[in-house]
N, C-alpha and C. Protein backbone atom coordinates (compact mmCIF):
# COMPACT_ATOMS: atom_id res chain seq x y z
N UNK A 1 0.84 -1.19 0.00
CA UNK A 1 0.00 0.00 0.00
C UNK A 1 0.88 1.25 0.00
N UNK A 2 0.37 2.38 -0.48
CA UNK A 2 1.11 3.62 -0.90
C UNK A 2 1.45 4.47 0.60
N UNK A 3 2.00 4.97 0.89
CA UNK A 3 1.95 6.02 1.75
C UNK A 3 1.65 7.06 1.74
N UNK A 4 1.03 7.29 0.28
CA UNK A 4 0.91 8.79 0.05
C UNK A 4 -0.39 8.61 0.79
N UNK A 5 -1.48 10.10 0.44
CA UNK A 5 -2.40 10.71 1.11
C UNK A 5 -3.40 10.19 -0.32
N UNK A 6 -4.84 9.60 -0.06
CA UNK A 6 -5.53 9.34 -1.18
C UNK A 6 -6.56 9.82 -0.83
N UNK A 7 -6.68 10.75 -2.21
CA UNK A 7 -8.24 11.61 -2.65
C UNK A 7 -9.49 10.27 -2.51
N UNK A 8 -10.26 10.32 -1.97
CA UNK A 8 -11.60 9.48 -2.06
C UNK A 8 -12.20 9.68 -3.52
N UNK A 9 -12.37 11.16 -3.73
CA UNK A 9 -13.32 11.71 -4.73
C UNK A 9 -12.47 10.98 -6.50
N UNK A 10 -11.16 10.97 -6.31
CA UNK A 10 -10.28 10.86 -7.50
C UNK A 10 -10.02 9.53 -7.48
N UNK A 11 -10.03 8.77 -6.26
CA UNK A 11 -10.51 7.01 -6.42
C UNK A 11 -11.53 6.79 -7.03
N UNK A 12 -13.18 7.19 -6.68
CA UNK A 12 -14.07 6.95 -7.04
C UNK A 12 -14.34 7.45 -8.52
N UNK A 13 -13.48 8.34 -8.79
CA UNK A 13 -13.38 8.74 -10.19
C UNK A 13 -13.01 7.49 -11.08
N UNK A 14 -11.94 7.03 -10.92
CA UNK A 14 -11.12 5.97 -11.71
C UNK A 14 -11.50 4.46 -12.00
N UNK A 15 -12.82 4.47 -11.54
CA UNK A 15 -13.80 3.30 -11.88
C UNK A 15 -15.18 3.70 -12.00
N UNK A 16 -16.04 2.69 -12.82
CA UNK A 16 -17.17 2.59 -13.32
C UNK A 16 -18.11 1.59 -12.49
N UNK A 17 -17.74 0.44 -12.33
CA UNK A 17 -17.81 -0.34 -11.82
C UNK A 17 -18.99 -0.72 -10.32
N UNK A 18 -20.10 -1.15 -10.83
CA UNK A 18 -21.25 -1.12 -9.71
C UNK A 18 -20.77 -2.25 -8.84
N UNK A 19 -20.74 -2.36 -7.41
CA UNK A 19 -21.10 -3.46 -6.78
C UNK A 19 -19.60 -4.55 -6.75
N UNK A 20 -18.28 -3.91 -7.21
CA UNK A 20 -17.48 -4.20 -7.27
C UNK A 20 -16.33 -3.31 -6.48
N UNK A 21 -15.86 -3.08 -5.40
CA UNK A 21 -15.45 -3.03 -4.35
C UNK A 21 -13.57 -2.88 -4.44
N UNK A 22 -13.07 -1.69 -4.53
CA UNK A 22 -11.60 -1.30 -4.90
C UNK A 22 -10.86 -1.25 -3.38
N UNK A 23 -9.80 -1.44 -3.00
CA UNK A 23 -9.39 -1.37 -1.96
C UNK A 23 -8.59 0.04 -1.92
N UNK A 24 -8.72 0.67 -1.03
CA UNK A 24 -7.83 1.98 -0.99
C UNK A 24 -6.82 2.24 -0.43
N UNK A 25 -6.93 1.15 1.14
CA UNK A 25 -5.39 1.06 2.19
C UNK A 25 -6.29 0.44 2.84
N UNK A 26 -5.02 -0.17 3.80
CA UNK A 26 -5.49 -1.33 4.59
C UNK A 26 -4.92 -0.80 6.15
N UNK A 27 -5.59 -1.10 7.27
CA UNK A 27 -5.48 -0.53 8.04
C UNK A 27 -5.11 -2.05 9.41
N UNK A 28 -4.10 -2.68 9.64
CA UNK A 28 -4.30 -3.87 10.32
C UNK A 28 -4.65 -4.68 9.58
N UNK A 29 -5.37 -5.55 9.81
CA UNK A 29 -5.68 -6.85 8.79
C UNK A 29 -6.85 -6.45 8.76
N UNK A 30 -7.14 -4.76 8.03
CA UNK A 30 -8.56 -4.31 7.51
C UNK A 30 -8.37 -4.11 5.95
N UNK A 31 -9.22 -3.78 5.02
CA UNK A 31 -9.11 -3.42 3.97
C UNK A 31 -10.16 -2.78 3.91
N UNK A 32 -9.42 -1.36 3.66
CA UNK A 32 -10.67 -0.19 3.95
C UNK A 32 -11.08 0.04 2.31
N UNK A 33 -12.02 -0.35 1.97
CA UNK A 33 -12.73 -0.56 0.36
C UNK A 33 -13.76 0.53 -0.14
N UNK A 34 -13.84 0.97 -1.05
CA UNK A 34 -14.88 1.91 -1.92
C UNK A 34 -15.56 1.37 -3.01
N UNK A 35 -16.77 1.62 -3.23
CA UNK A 35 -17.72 0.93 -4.31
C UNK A 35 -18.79 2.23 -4.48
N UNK A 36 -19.24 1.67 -5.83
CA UNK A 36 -20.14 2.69 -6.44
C UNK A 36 -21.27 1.49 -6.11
N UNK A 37 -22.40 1.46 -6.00
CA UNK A 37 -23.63 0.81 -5.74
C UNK A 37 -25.10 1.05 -6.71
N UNK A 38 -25.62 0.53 -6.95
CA UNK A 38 -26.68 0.89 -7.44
C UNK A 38 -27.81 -0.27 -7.75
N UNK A 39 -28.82 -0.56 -7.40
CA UNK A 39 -29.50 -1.63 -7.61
C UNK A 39 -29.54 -2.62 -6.41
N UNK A 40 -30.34 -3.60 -6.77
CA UNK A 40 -30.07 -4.59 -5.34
C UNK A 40 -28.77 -5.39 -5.28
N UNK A 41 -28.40 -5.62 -4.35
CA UNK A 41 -27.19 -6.48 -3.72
C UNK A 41 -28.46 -7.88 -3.61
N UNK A 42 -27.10 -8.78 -3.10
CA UNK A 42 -28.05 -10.19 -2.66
C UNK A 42 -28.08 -10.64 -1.68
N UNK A 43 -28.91 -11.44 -0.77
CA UNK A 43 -29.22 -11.35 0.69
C UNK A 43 -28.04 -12.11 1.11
N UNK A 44 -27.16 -12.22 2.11
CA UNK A 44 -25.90 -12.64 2.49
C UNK A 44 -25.66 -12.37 3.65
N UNK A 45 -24.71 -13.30 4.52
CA UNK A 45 -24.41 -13.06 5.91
C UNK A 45 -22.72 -13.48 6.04
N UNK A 46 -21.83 -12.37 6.76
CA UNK A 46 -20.55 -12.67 7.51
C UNK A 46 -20.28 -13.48 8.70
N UNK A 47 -20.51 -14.60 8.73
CA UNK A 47 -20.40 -15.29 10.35
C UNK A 47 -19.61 -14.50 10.98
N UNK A 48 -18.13 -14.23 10.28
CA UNK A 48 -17.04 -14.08 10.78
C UNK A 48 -16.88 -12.64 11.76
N UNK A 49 -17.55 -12.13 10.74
CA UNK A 49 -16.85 -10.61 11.01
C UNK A 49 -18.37 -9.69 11.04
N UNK A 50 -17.92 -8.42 11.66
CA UNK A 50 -18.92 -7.40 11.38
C UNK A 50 -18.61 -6.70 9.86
N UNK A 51 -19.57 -5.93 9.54
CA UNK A 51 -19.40 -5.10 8.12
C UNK A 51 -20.10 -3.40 8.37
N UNK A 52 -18.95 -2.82 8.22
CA UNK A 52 -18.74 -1.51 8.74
C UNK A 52 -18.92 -0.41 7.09
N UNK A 53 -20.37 0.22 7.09
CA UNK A 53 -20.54 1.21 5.71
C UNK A 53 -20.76 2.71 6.48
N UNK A 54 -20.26 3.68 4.93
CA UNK A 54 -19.97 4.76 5.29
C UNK A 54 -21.00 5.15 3.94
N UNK A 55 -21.45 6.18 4.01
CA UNK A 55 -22.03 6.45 2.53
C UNK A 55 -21.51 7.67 2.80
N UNK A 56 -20.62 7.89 1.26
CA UNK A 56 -19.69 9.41 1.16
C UNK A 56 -20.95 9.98 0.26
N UNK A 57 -22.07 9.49 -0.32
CA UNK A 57 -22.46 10.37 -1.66
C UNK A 57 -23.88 9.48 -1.63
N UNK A 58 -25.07 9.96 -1.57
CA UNK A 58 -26.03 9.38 -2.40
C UNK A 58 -26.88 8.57 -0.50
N UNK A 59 -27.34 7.74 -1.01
CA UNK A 59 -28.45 6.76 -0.03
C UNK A 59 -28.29 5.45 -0.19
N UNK A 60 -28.17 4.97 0.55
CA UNK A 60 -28.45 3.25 0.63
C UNK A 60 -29.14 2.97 2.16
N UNK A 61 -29.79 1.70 1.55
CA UNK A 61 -30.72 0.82 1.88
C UNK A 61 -30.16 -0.42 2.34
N UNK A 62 -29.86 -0.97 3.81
CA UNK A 62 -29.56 -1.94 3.76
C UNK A 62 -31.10 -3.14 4.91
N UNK A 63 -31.13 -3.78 3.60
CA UNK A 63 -32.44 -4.64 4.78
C UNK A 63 -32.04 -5.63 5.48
N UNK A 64 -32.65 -5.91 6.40
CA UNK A 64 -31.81 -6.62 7.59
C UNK A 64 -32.53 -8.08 7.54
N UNK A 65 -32.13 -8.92 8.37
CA UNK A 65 -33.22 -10.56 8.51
C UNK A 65 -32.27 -10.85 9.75
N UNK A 66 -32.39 -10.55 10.69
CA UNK A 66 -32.06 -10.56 12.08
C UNK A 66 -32.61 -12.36 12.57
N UNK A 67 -31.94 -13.13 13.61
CA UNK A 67 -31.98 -14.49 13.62
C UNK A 67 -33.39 -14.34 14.04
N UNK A 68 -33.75 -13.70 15.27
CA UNK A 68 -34.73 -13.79 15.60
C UNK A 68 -35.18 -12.21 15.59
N UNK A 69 -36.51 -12.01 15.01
CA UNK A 69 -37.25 -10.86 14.77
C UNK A 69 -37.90 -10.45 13.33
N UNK A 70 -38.35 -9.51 13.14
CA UNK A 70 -38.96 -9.59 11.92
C UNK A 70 -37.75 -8.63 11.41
N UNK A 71 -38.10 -9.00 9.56
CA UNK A 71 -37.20 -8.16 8.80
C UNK A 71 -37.33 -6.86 8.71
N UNK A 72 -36.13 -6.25 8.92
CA UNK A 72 -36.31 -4.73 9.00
C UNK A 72 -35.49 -3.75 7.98
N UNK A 73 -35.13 -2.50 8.11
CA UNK A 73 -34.30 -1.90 7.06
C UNK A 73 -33.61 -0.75 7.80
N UNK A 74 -32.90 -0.36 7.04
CA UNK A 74 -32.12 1.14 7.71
C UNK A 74 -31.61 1.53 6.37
N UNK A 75 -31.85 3.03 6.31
CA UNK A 75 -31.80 3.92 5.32
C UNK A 75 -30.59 4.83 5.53
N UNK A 76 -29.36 4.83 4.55
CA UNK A 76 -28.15 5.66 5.23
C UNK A 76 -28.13 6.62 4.27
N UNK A 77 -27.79 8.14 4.74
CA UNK A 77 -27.63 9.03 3.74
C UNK A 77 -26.27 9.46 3.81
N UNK A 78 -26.24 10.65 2.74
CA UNK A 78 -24.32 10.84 3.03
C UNK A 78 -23.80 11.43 4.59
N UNK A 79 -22.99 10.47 4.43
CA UNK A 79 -21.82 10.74 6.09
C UNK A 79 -22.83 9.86 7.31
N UNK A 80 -23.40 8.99 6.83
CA UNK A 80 -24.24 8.20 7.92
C UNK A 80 -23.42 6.88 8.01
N UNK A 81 -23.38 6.19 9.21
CA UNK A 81 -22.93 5.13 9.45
C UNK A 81 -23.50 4.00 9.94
N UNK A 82 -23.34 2.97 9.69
CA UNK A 82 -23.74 1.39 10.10
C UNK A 82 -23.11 0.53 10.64
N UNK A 83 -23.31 -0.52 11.17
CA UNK A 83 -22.30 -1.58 11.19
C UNK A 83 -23.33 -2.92 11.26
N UNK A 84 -23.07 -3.61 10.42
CA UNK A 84 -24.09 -4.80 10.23
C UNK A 84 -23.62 -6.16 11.19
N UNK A 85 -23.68 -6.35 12.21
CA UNK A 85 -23.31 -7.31 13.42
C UNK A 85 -23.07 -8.87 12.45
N UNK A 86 -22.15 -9.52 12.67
CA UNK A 86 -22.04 -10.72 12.32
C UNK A 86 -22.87 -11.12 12.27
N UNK A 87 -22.94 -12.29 10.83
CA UNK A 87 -24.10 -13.53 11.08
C UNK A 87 -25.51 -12.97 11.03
N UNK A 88 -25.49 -11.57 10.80
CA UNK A 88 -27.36 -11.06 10.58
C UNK A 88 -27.04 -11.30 9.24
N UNK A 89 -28.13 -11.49 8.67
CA UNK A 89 -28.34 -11.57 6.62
C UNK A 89 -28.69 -10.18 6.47
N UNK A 90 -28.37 -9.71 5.47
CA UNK A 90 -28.63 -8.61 5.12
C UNK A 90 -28.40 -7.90 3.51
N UNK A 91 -28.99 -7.46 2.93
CA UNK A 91 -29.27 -6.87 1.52
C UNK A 91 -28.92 -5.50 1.25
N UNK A 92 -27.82 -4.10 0.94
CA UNK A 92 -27.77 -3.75 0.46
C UNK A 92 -28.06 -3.15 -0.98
N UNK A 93 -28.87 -2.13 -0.72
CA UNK A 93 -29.84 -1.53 -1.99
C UNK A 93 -29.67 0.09 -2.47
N UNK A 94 -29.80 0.78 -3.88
CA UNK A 94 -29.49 1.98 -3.95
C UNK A 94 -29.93 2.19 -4.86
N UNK A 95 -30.86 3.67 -5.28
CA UNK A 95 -30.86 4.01 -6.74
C UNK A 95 -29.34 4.89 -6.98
N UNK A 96 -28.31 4.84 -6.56
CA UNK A 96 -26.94 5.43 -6.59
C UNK A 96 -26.69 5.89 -5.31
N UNK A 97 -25.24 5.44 -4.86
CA UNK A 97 -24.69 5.63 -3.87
C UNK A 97 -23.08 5.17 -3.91
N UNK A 98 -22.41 6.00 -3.59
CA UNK A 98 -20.75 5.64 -3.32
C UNK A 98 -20.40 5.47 -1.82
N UNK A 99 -19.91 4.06 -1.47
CA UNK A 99 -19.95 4.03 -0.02
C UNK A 99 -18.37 3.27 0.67
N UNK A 100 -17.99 3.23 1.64
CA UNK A 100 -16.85 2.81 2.06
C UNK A 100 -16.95 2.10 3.75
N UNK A 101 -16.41 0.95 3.28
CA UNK A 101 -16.61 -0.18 4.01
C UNK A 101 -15.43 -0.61 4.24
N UNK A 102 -14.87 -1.42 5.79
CA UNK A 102 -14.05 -1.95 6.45
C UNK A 102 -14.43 -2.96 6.47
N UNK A 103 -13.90 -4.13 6.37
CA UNK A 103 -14.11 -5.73 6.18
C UNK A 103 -12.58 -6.22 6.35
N UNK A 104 -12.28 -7.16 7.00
CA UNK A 104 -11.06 -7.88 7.12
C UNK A 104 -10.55 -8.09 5.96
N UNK A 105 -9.29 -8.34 5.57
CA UNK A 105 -8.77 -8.73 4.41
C UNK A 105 -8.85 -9.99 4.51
N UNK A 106 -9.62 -9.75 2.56
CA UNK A 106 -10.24 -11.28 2.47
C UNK A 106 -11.27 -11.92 2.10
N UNK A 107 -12.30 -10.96 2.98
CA UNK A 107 -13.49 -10.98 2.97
C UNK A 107 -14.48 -11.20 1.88
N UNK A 108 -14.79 -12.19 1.59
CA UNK A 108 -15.79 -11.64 -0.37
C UNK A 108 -16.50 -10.96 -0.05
N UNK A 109 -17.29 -10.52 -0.85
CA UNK A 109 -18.26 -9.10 -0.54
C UNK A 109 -19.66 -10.07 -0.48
N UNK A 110 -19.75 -11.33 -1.14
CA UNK A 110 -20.96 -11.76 -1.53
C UNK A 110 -21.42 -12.70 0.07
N UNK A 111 -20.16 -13.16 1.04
CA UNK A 111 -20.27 -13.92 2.25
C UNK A 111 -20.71 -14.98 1.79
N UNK A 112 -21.61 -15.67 2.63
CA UNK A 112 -22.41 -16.87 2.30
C UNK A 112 -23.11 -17.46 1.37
N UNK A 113 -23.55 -16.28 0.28
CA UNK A 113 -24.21 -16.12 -0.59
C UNK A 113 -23.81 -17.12 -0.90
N UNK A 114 -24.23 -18.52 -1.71
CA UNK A 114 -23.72 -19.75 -2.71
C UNK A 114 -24.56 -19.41 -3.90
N UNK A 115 -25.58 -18.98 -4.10
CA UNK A 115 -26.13 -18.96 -5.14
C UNK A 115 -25.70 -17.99 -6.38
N UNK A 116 -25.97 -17.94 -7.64
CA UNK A 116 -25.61 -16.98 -8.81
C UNK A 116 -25.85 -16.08 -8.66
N UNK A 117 -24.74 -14.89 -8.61
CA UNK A 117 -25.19 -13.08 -8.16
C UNK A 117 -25.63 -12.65 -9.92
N UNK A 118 -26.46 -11.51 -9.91
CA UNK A 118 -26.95 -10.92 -10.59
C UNK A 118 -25.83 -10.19 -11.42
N UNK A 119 -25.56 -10.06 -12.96
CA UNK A 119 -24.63 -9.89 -13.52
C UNK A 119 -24.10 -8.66 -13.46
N UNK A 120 -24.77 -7.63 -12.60
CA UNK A 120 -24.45 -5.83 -11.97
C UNK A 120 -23.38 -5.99 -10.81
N UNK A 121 -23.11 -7.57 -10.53
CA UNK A 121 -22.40 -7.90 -8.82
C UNK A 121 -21.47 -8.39 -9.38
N UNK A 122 -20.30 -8.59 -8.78
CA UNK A 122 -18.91 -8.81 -8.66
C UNK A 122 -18.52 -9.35 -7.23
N UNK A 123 -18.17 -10.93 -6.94
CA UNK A 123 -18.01 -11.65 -5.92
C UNK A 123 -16.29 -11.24 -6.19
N UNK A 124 -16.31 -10.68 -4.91
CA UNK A 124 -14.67 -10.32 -4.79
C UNK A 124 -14.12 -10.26 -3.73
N UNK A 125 -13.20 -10.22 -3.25
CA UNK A 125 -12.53 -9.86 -1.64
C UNK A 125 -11.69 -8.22 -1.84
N UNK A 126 -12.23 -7.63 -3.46
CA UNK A 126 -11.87 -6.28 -3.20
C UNK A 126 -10.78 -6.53 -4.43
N UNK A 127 -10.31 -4.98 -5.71
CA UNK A 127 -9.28 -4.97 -6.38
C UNK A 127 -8.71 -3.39 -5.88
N UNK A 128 -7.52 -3.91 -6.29
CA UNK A 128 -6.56 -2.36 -5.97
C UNK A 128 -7.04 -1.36 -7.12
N UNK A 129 -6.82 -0.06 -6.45
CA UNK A 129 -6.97 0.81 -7.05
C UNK A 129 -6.28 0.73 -8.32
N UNK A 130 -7.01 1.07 -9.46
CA UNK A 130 -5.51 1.36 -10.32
C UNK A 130 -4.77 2.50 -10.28
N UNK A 131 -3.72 2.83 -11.05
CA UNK A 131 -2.92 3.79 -10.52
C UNK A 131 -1.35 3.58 -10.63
C-alpha cells in the first residue's frame, strides 16, 4: 500500500464499476474498500466478522433478517454510518450511492451467498486501485 495521502473523490473517479469493491489502504488486517452501488445487492451473511458502511455520496438501503425478529431496514444518507453485526443476513440496496466499508482482508463481498449473483455484482474480496 502507498503512503501517500488518497483523494476518495479521484478514487471513485477511476472506476465505473457497480457493486465491485476497490481497496484503498489497509489498516491492520482491515481493507478499507470503496464501491459505487446501485441496484439490489443479494441477501448474504458474515459469520465471521462485522461489516462496517460509510455512505460518502447518495443513499443506501440496507435490509436486515435478524436471527430472531422480523425483517427490517435502515436507510443511510451521506456521512451516515452502520455496522451490520455478524451472522445477521442482510441486503444492500441503492438508486446510486458511493460508499466505504471496512471488512477484514479477504473478505468476499458476496459472504455466504452460494447462489448466482446478478450480472451488476462482482463476488470479490476487493481490487486495488488502479494507478
Amino acid at each position: 500500500m502507498s503512503h501517500d495521502a488518497i483523494n476518495l473523490d479521484a478514487a471513485l473517479a477511476s472506476f465505473d464499476d457497480l457493486w465491485s469493491p476497490r481497496i484503498v489502504t489497509r489498516v491492520n488486517d482491515y481493507d478499507v474498500r470503496i464501491a459505487k452501488v446501485a441496484g439490489e445487492f443479494v441477501w448474504h451473511a458474515h459469520d465471521d466478522t462485522d461489516e462496517f458502511f460509510l455512505v460518502l455520496d447518495g443513499e443506501l438501503t440496507i435490509g436486515l433478517r435478524p436471527a430472531s425478529g422480523p425483517e427490517t431496514a435502515v436507510t443511510l444518507r451521506r456521512g451516515d454510518v452502520y455496522v451490520v453485526p455478524r451472522g445477521v443476513e442482510h441486503r444492500p440496496s441503492s438508486e446510486g450511492a458511493s460508499i466505504l466499508m471496512f471488512e477484514p482482508t479477504g473478505t468476499v463481498n458476496t459472504g455466504d451467498h452460494e447462489g448466482d449473483v446478478p450480472e451488476h455484482i462482482t463476488r470479490t474480496t476487493g481490487s486495488a486501485l488502479a494507478g
